[in-house]
Protein backbone atom coordinates (compact mmCIF):
# COMPACT_ATOMS: atom_id res chain seq x y z
CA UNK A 1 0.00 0.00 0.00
CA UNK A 2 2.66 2.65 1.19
CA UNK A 3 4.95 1.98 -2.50
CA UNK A 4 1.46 2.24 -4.30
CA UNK A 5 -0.77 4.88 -2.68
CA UNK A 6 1.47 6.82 0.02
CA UNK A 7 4.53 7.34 -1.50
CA UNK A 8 3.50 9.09 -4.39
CA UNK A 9 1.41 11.67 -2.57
CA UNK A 10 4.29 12.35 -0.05
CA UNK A 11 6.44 12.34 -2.80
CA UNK A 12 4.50 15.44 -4.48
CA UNK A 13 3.70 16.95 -1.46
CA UNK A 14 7.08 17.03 -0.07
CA UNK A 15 8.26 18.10 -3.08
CA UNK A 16 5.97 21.16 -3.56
CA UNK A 17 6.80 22.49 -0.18
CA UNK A 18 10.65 21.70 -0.85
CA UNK A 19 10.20 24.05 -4.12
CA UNK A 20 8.41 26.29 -2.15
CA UNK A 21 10.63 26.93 0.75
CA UNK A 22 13.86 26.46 -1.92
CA UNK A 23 12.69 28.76 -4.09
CA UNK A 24 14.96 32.10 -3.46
CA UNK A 25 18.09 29.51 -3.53
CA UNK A 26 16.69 28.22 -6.62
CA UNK A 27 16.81 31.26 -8.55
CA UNK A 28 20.56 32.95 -6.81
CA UNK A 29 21.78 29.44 -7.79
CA UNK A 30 20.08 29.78 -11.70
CA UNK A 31 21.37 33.58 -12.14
CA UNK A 32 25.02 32.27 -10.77
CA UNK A 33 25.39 29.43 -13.46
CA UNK A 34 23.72 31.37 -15.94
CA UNK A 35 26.79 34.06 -15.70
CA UNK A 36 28.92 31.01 -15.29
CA UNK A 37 28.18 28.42 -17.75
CA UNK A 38 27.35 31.12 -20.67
CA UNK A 39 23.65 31.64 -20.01
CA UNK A 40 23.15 27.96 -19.66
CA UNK A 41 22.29 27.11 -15.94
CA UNK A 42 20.68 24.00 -15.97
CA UNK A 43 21.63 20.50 -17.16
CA UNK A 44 18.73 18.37 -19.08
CA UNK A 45 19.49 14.94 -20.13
CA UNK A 46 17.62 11.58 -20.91
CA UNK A 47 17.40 8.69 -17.88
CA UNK A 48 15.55 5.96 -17.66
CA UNK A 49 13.21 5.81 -15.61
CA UNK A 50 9.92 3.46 -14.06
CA UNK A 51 10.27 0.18 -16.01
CA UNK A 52 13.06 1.85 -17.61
CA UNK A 53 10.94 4.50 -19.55
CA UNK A 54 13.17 7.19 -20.59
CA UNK A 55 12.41 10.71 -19.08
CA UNK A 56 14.82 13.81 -19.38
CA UNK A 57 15.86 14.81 -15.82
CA UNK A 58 16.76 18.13 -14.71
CA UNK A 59 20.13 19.59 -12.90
CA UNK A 60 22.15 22.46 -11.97
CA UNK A 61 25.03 22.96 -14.53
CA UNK A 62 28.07 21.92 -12.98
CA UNK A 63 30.55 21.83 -15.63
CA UNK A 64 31.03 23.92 -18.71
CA UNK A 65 31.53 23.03 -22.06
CA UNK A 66 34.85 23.77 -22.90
CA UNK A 67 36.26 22.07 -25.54
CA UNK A 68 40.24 21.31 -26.64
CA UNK A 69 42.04 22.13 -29.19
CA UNK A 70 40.68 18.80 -31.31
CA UNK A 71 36.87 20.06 -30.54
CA UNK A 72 36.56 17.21 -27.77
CA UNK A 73 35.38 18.23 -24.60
CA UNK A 74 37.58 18.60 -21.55
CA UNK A 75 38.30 16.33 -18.33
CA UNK A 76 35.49 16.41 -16.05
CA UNK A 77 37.66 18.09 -13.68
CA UNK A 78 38.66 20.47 -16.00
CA UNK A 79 35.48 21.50 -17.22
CA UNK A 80 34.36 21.92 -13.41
CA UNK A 81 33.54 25.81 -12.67
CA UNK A 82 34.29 27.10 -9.13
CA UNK A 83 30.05 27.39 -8.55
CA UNK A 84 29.87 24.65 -9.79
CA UNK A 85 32.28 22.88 -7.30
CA UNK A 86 30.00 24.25 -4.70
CA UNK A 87 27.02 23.15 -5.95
CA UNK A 88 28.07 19.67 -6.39
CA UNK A 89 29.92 19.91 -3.05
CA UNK A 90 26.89 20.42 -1.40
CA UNK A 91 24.16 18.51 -3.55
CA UNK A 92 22.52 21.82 -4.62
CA UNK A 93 22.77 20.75 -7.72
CA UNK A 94 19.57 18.29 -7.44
CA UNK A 95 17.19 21.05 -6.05
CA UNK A 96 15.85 20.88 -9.87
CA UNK A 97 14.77 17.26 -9.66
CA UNK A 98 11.95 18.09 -7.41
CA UNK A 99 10.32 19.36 -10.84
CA UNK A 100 10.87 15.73 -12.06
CA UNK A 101 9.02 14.74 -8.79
CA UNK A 102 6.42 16.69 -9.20
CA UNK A 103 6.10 15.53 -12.55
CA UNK A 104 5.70 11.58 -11.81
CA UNK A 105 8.77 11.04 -13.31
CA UNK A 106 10.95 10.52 -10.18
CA UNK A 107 10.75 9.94 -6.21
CA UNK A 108 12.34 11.65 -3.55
CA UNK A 109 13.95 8.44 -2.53
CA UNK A 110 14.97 5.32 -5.03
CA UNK A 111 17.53 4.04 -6.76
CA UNK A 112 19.69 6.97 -9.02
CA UNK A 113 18.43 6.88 -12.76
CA UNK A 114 21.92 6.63 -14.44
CA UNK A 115 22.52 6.98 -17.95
CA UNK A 116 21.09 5.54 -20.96
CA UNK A 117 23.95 3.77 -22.67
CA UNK A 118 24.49 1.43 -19.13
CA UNK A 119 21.03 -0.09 -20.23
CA UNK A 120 22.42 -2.79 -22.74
CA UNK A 121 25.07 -3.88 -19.75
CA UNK A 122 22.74 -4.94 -17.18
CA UNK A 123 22.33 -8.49 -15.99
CA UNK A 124 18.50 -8.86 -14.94
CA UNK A 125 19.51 -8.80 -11.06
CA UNK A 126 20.91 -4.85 -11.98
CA UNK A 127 17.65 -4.32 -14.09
CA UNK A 128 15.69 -4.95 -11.14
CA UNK A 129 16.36 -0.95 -10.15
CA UNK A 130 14.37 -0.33 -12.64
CA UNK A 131 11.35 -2.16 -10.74
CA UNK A 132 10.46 1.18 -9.10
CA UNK A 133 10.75 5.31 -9.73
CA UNK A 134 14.23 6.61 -9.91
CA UNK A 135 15.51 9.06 -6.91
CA UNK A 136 16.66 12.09 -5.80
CA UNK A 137 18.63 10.65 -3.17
CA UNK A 138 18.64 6.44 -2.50
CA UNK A 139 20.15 3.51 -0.41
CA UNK A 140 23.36 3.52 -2.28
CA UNK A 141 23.99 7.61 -2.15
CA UNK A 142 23.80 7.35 1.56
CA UNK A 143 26.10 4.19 1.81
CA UNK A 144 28.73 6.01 -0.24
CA UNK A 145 27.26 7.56 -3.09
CA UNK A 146 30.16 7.68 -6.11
CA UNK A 147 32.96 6.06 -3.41
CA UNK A 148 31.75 2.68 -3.57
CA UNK A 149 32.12 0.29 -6.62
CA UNK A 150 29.45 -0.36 -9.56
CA UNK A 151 28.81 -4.05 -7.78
CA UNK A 152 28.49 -2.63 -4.60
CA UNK A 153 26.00 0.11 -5.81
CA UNK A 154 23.54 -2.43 -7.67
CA UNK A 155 23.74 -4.15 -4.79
CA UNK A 156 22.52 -1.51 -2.96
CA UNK A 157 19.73 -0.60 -5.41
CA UNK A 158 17.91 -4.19 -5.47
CA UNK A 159 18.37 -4.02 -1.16
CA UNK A 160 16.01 -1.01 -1.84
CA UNK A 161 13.58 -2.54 -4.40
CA UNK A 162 13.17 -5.35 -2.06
CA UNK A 163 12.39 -3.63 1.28
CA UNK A 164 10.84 -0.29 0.37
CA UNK A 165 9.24 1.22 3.37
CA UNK A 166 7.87 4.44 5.14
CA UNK A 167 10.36 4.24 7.81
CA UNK A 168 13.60 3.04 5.25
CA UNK A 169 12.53 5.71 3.22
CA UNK A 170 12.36 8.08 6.09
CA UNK A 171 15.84 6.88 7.29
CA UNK A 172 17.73 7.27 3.77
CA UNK A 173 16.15 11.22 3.95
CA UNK A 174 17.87 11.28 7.76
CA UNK A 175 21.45 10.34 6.34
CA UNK A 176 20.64 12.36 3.33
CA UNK A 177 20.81 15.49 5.43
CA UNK A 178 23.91 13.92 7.49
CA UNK A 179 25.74 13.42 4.43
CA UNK A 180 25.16 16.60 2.64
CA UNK A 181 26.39 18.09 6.07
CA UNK A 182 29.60 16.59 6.27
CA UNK A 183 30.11 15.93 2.02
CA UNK A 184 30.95 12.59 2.44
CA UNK A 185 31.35 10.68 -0.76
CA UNK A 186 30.56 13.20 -3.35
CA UNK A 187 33.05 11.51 -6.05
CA UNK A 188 35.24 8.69 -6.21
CA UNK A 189 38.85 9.40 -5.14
CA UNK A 190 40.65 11.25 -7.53
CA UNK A 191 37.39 11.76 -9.78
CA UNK A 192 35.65 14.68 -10.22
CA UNK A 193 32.72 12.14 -10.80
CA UNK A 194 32.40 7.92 -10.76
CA UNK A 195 34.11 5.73 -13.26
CA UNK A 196 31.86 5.02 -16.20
CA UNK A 197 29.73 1.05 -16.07
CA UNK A 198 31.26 -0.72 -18.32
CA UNK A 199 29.41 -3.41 -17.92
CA UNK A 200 28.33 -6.91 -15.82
CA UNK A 201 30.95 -8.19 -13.10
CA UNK A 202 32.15 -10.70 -13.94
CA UNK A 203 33.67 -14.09 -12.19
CA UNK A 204 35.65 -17.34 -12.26
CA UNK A 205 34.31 -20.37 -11.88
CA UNK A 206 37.02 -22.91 -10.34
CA UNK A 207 36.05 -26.45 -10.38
CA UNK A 208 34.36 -28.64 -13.28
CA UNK A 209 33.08 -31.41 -10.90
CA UNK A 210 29.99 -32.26 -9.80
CA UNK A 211 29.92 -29.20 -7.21
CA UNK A 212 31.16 -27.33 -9.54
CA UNK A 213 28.25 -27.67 -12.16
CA UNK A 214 25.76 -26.74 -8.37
CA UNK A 215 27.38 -23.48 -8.14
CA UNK A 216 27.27 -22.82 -12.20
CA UNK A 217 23.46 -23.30 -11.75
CA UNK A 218 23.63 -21.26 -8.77
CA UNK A 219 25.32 -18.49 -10.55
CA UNK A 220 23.21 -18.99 -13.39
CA UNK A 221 20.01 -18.30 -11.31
CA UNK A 222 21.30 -15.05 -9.12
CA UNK A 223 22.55 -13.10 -12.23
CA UNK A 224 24.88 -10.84 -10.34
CA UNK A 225 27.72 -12.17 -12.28
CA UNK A 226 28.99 -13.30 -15.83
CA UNK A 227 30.65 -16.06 -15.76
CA UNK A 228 34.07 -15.54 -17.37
CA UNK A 229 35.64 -18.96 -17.02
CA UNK A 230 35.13 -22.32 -15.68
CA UNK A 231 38.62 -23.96 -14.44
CA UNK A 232 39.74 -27.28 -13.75
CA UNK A 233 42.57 -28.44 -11.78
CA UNK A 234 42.03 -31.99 -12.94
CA UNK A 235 44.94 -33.55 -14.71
CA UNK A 236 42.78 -35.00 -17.42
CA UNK A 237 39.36 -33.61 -17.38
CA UNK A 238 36.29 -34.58 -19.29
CA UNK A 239 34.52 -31.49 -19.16
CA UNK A 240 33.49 -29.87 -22.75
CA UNK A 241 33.20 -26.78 -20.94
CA UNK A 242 36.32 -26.24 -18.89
CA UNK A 243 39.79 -24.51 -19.21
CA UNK A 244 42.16 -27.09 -18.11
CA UNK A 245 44.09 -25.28 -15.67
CA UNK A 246 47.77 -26.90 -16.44
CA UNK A 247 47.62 -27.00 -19.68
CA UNK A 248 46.62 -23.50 -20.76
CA UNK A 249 45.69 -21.25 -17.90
CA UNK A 250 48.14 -19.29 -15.94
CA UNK A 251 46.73 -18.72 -12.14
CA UNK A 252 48.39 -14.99 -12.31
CA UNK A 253 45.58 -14.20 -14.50
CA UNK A 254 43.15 -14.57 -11.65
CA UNK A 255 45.15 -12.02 -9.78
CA UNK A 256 42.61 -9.30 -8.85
CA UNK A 257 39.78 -11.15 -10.26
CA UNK A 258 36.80 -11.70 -8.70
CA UNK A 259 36.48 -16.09 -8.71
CA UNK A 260 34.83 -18.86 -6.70
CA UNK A 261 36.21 -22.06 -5.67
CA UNK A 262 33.91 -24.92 -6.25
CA UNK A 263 35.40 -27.75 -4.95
CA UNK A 264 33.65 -29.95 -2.46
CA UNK A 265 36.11 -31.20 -0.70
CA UNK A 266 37.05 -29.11 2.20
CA UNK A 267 40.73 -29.56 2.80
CA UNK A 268 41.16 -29.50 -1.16
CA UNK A 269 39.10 -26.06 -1.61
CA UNK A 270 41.54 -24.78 1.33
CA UNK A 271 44.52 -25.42 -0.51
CA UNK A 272 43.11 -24.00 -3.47
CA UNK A 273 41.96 -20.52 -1.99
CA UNK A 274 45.64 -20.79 -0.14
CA UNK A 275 47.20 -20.39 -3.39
CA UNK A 276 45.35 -17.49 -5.40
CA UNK A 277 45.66 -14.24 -4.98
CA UNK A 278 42.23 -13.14 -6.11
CA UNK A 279 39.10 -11.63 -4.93
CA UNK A 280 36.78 -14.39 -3.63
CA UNK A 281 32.83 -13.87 -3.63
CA UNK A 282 30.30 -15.46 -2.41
CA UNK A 283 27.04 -16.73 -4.20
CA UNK A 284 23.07 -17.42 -2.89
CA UNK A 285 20.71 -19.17 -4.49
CA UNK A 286 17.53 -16.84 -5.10
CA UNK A 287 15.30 -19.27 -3.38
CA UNK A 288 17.32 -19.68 -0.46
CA UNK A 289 16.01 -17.96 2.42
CA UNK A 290 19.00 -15.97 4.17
CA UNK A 291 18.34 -13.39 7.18
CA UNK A 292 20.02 -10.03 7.07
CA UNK A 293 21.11 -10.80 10.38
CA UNK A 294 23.34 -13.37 8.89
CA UNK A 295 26.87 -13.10 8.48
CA UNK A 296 28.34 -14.77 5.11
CA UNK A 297 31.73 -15.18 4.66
CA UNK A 298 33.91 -14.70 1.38
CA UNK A 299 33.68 -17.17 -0.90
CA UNK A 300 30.63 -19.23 0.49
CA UNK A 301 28.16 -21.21 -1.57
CA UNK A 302 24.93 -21.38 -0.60
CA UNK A 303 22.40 -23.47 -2.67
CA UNK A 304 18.76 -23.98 -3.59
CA UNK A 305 16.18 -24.05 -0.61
CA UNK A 306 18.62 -23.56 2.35
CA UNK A 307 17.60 -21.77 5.30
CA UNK A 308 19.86 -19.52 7.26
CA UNK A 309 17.73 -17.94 10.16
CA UNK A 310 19.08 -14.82 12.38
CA UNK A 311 22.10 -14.30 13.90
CA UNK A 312 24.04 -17.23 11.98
CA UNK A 313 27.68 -16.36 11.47
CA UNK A 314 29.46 -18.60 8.40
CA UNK A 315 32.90 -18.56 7.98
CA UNK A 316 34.85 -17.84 4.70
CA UNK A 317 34.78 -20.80 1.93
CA UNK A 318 31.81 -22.63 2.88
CA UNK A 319 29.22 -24.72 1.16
CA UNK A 320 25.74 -24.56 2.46
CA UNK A 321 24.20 -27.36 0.02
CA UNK A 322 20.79 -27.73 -1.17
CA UNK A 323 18.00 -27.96 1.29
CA UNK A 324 19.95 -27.01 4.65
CA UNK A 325 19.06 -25.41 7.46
CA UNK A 326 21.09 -23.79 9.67
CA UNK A 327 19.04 -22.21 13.22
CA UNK A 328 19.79 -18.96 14.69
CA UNK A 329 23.02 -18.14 16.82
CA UNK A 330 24.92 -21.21 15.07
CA UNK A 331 28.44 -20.17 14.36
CA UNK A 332 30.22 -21.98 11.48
CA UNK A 333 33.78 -21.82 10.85
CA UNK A 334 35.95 -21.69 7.58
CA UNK A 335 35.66 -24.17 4.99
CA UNK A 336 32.38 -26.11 6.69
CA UNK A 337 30.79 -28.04 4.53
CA UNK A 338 26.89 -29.09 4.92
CA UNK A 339 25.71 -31.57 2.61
CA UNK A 340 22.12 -31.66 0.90
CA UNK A 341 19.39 -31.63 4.14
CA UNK A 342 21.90 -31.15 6.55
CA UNK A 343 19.97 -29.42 9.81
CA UNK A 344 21.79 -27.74 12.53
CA UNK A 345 19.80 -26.58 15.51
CA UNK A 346 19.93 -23.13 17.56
CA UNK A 347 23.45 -22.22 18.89
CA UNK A 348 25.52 -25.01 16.99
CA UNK A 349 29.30 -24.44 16.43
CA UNK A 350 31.04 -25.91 14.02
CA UNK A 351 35.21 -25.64 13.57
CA UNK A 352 36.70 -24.94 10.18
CA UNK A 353 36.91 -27.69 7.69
CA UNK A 354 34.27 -29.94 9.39
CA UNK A 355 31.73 -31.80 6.58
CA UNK A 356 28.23 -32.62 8.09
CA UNK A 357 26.56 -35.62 5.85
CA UNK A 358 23.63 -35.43 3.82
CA UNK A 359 20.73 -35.43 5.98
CA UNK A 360 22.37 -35.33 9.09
CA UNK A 361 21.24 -33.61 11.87
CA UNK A 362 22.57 -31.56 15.13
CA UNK A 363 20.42 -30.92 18.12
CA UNK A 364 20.96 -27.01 19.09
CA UNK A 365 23.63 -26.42 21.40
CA UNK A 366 26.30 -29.00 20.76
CA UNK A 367 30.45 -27.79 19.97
CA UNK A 368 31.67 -29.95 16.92
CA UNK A 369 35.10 -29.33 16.56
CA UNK A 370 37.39 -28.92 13.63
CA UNK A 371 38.19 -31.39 10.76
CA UNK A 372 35.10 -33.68 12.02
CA UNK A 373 33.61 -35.93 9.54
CA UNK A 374 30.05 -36.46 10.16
CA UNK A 375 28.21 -39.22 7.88
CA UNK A 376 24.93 -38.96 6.34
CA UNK A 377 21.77 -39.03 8.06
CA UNK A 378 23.90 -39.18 11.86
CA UNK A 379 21.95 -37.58 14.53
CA UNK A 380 24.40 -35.84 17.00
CA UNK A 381 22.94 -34.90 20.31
CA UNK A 382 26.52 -34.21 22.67
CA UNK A 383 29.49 -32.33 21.56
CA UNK A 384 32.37 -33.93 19.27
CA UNK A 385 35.91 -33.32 19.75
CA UNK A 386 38.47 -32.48 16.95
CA UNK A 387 39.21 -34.77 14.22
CA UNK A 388 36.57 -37.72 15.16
CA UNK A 389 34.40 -39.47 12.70
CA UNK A 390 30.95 -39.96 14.21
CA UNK A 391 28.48 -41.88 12.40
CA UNK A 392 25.10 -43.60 13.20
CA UNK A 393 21.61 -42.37 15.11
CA UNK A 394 22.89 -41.46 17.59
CA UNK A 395 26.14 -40.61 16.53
CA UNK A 396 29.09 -42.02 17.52
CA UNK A 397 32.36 -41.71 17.33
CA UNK A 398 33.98 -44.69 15.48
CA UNK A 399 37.55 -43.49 14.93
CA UNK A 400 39.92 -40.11 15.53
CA UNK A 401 41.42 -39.09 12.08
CA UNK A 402 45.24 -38.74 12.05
CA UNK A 403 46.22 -35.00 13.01
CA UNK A 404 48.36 -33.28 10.34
């Protein structure tokens, strides 16, 4: 009701009375660009909008349009007048935008119509900005604005198409006013304004097993990412698909890259990660249900129809397989792994590089230590020391692996 009905009357309300009460600022700031920027004061270009429906929105001038000796327009920095410094340093320069509010064209808060030529480059999880009106001011502006990364940013924009409110709304107008206050993260460092998009993040995929082909669907199905290569590490591989990684793929290439390990085994994955020097991400499955009171960890996998409830931290590296369910306050370290229907109860900790068997289950409170092998379907109802193998309902411990 409030995105449907409210909103858009507090929108033009609000934005009345802001044009209102801005008015006398509105005009000094028009006759002061108008002298500056050669009688043009105002800055009109076309931004799509509502289900991407192009609209022309409405600025301040910032930046002139001097040209070089070739005809081609200056730096951004260069062409960036002294009022128009201050404008932009203090966010003046959106005061016309409440016309596009008025209008219907825009919202007071929402994610930032960019420009037209991104619209070609966006996977359908970016698109999904588009699923409401464009902004004055939005989720990502107040959680760094043009400091923070393009990924980052889209991220951002789909929190804010999924949990549109009175009172988030109300809050993102709070920092608004904070930030504008203290100009915190006007423009990237160095950057008179943001990097252009140049399109989808991408990823690599490494592993061409079984797992690996679960966390290509997975990928597949959250569209954050493109995926730039699948890798295997298999002396002799059978996969059609995959770039056999001693034969023609150099790991320095994945230096800086954003990539995923997809290896099931746990000790295996670890010495994988151990050896890149890359930029791991993590992946969730759209259908899996994951609190925002969860903490994920870098490079975690979590699949199809698992259930992380609040206050769940994971640790870096794991694999949350299809159908698990992991209670609130458990605390999972690195490199866990918990196979297909795996259930953990309320307050479970787990130590790094532990597997817990398909369709096992832990009753809430138990301590299962590190580099524990539990086997499928176990029921585990006291706590397990390092190393052990437990198997059977109820578990028990058959052997201690060898420590290493």
């Amino acid at each position: 009701m409030y995105k449907k009905s409210i909103k858009p009357i507090l929108d033009f309300v609000l934005a009345l009375v802001g044009l209102i009460v801005l008015s006398p600022l509105f005009l000094c700031i028009t006759l002061l660009l108008f002298c500056a920027n050669q009688g043009k004061p105002f800055f009109i270009q076309k931004r799509p909008g509502f289900h991407a429906k192009i609209f022309s929105i409405i600025k301040f001038k910032t930046m002139n349009d001097k040209k070089d000796s070739k005809g081609n327009l200056l730096s951004d920095a260069e062409r960036l007048t002294a009022v128009g410094k201050f404008v932009r340093k203090t966010s003046l320069d959106e005061i016309p935008q409440l016309l596009n509010v008025l209008k219907g064209d825009m919202s007071l808060v929402g994610p930032r119509p960019l420009l037209t030529q991104y619209m070609h480059l966006y996977s359908p999880y970016q698109n999904r900005r588009h699923e409401v009106k464009p902004g004055i001011t939005g989720w990502a502006q107040v959680n760094g604005r043009n400091a923070i990364d393009w990924e980052t940013k889209f991220e951002l924009d789909v929190f804010y198409v999924e949990n549109i409110s009175f009172l988030l709304d109300v809050k993102i107008l709070l920092k608004t006013i904070k930030k504008i206050l203290v100009k915190e993260g006007i423009n990237a460092q160095n950057a008179a304004t943001i990097e252009p998009f140049s399109g989808t993040t991408s990823v690599y995929l490494y592993g061409a097993g079984g797992h690996g082909k679960v966390v290509l669907d997975v990928l597949l199905a959250e569209n954050k990412y493109v995926v730039k290569g699948i890798l295997d590490d298999a002396p002799k591989s059978d996969s059609m698909f995959a770039i056999p990684i001693k034969e023609n793929f150099n790991k320095q290439k994945l230096q800086a890259k954003n990539c995923i390990v997809a290896i099931g085994d746990n000790q295996i994955r670890k010495n994988i990660v151990s050896s890149l020097n890359t930029n791991f991400v993590m992946t969730i499955h759209p259908s899996a249900v994951v609190s925002k009171f969860a903490k994920i960890g870098v490079g975690t996998q979590i699949m199809a129809a698992v259930v992380v409830n609040p206050d769940v931290i994971i640790g870096d590296h794991c694999i949350i397989n299809t159908g698990a369910i992991v209670e609130h306050d458990c605390k999972l370290g690195d490199y866990v792994h918990l196979a297909p229907n795996a259930c953990l109860g309320g307050n479970v900790t787990i130590g790094e590089n532990t597997l817990i068997g398909i369709g096992a289950s832990v009753i809430p409170n138990v301590v299962i230590g590190k580099n524990v092998s539990v086997g499928a379907g176990a029921v585990v109802l006291e706590d397990i020391p390092d190393y052990a193998v437990v198997v059977g309902v109820p578990a028990k411990i058959i052997k201690f692996q060898d420590v290493k």
